[in-house]
N, C-alpha and C. Protein backbone atom coordinates (compact mmCIF):
# COMPACT_ATOMS: atom_id res chain seq x y z
N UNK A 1 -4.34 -29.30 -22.57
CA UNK A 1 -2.90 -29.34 -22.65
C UNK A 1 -2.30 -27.96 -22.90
N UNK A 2 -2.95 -27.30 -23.68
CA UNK A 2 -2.51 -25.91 -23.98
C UNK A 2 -2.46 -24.80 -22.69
N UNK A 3 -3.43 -25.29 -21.87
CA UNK A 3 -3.45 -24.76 -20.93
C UNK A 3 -2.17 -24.45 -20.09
N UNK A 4 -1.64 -25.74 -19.58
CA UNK A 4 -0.68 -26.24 -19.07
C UNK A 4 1.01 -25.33 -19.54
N UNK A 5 0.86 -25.04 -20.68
CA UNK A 5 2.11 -23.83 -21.49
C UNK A 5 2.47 -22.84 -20.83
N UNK A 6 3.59 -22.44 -20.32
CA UNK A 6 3.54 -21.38 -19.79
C UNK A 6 3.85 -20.44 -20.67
N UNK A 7 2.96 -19.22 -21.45
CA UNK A 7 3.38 -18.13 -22.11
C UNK A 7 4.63 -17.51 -21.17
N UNK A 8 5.58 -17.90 -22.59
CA UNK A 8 6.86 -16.85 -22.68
C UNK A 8 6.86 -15.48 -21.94
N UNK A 9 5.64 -14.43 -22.13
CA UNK A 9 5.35 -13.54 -22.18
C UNK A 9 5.11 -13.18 -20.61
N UNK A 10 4.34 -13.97 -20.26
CA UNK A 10 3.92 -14.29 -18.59
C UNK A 10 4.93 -14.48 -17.94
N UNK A 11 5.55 -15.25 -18.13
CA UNK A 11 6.86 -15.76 -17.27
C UNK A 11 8.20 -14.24 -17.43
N UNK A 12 8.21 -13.38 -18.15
CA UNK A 12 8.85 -12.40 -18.43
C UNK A 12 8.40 -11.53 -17.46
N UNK A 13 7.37 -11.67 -17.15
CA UNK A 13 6.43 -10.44 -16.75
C UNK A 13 6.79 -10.99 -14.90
N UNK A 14 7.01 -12.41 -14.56
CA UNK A 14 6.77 -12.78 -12.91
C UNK A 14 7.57 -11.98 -12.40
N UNK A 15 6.82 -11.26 -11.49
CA UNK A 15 7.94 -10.67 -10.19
C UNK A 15 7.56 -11.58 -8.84
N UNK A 16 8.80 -11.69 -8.37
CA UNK A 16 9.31 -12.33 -7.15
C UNK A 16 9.09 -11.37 -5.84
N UNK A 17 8.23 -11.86 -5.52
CA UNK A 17 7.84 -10.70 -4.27
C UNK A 17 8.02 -11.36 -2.56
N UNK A 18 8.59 -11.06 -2.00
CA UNK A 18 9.08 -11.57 -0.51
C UNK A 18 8.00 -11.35 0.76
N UNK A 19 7.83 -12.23 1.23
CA UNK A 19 7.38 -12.53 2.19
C UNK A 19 7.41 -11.22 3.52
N UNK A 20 8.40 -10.84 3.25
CA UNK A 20 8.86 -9.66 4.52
C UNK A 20 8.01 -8.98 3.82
N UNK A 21 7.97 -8.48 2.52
CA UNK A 21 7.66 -7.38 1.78
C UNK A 21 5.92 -7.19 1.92
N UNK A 22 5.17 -8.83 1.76
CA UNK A 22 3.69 -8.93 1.70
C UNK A 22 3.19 -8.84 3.55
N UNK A 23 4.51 -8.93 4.70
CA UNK A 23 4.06 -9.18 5.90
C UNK A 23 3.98 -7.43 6.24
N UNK A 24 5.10 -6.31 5.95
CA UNK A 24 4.85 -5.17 5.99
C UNK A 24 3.53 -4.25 5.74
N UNK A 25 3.67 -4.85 4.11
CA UNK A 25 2.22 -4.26 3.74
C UNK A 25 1.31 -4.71 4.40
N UNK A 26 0.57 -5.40 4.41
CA UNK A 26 -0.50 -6.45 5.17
C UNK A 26 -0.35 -5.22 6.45
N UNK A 27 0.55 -5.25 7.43
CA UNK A 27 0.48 -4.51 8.23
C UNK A 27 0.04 -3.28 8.36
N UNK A 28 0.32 -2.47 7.24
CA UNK A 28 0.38 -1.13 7.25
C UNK A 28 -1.36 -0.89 7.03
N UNK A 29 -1.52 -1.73 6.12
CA UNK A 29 -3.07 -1.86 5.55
C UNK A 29 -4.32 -2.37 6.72
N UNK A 30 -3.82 -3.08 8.03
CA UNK A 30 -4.51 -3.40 8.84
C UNK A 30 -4.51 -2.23 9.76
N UNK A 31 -2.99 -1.58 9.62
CA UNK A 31 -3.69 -0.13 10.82
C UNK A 31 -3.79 0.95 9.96
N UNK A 32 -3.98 1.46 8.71
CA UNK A 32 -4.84 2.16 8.29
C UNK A 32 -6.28 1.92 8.49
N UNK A 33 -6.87 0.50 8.10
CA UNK A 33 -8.22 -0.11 7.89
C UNK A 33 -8.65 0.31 9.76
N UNK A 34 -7.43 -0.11 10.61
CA UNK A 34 -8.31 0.17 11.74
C UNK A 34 -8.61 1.99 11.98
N UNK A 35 -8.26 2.80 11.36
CA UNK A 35 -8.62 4.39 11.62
C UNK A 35 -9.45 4.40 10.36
N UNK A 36 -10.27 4.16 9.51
CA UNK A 36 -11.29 4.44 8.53
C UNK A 36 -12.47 4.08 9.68
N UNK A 37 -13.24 5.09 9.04
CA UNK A 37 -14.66 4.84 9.63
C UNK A 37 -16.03 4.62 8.25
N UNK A 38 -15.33 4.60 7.41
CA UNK A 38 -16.27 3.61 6.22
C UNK A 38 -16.20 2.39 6.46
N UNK A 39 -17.48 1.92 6.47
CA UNK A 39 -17.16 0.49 6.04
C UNK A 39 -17.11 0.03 5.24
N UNK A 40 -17.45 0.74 3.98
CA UNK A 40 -16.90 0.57 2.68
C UNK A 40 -15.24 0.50 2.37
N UNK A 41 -15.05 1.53 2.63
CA UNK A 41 -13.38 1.65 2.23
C UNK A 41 -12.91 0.30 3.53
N UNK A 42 -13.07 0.11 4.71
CA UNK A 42 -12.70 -1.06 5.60
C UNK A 42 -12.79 -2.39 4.88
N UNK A 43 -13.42 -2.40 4.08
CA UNK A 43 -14.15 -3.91 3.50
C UNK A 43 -12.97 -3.82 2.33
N UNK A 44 -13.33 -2.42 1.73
CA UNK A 44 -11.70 -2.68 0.19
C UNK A 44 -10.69 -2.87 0.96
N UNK A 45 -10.21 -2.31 2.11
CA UNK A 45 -8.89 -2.42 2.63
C UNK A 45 -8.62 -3.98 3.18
N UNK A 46 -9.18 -4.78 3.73
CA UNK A 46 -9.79 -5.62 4.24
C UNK A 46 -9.36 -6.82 2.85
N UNK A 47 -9.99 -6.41 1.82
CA UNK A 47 -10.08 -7.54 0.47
C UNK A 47 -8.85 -7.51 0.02
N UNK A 48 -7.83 -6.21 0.03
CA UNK A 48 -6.56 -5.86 -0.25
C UNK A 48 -5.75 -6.49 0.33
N UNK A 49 -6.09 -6.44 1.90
CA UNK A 49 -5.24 -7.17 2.83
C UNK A 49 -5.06 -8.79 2.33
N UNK A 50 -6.58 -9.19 2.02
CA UNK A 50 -6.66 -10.99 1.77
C UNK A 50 -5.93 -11.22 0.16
N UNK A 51 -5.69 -10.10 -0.68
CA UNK A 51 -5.22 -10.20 -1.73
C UNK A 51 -3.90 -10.27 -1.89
N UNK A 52 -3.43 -9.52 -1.09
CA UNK A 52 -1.69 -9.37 -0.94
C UNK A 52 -1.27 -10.69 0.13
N UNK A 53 -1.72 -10.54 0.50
CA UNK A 53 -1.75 -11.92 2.04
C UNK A 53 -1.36 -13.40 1.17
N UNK A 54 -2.34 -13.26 0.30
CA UNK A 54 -1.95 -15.00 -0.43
C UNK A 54 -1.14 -14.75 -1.84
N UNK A 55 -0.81 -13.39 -2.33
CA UNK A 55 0.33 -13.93 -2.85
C UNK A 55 1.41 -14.65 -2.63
N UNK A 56 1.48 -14.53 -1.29
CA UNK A 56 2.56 -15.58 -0.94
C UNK A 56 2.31 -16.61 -0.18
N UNK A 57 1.35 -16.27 0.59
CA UNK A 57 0.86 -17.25 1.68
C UNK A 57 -0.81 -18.00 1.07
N UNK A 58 -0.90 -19.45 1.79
CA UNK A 58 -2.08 -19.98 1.37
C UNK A 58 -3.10 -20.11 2.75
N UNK A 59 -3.98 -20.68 2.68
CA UNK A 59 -5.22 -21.03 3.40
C UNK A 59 -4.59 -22.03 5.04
N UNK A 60 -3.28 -22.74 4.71
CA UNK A 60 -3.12 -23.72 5.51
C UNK A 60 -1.92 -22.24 6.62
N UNK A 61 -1.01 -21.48 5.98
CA UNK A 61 -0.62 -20.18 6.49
C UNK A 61 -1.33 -19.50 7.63
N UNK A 62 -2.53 -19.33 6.96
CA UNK A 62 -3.18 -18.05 7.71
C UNK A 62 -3.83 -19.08 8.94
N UNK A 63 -4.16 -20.20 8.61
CA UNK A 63 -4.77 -21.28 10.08
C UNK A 63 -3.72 -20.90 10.85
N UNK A 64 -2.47 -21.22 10.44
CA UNK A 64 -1.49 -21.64 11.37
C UNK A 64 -0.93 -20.54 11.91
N UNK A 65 -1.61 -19.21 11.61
CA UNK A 65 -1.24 -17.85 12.02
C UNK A 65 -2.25 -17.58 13.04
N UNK A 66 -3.46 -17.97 12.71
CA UNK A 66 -4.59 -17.85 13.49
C UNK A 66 -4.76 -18.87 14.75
N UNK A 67 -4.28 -20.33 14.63
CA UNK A 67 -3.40 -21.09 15.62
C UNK A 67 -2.66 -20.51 16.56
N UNK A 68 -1.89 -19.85 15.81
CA UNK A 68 -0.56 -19.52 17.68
C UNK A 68 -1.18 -18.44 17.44
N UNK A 69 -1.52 -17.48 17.36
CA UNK A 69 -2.39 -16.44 18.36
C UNK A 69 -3.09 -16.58 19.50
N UNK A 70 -3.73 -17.87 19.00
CA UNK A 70 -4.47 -17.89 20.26
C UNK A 70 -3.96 -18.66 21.20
């Protein structure tokens, strides 16, 4: 049950971040990642991309992105 609480503190802290804002980045980060020739740094850029990607967006999103592409 305690779980379930939302600290005061947390909720002070939420920033509201937009969709335009996570579709830009995402972008910028996919054509940097495509000019690296690490595949190290490709793989962080890559995990960055899937990190920022579902702050806003979920699993059923990215199908349905991967859907009309093709």
């Amino acid at each position: 049950m305690m779980s379930e609480l939302i600290d005061p503190v947390e909720e002070e802290n939420f920033e509201e971040i937009s969709s335009d804002e996570v579709d830009r980045v995402v972008s910028n980060l996919e054509t940097l990642a495509e000019t690296v020739e690490s595949e190290n740094i490709r793989a962080y850029l890559e995990d960055a991309i899937n990190n920022i990607y579902y702050l806003v967006y979920d699993e059923e999103d990215l199908e349905d992105d991967i859907a009309e592409a093709a």
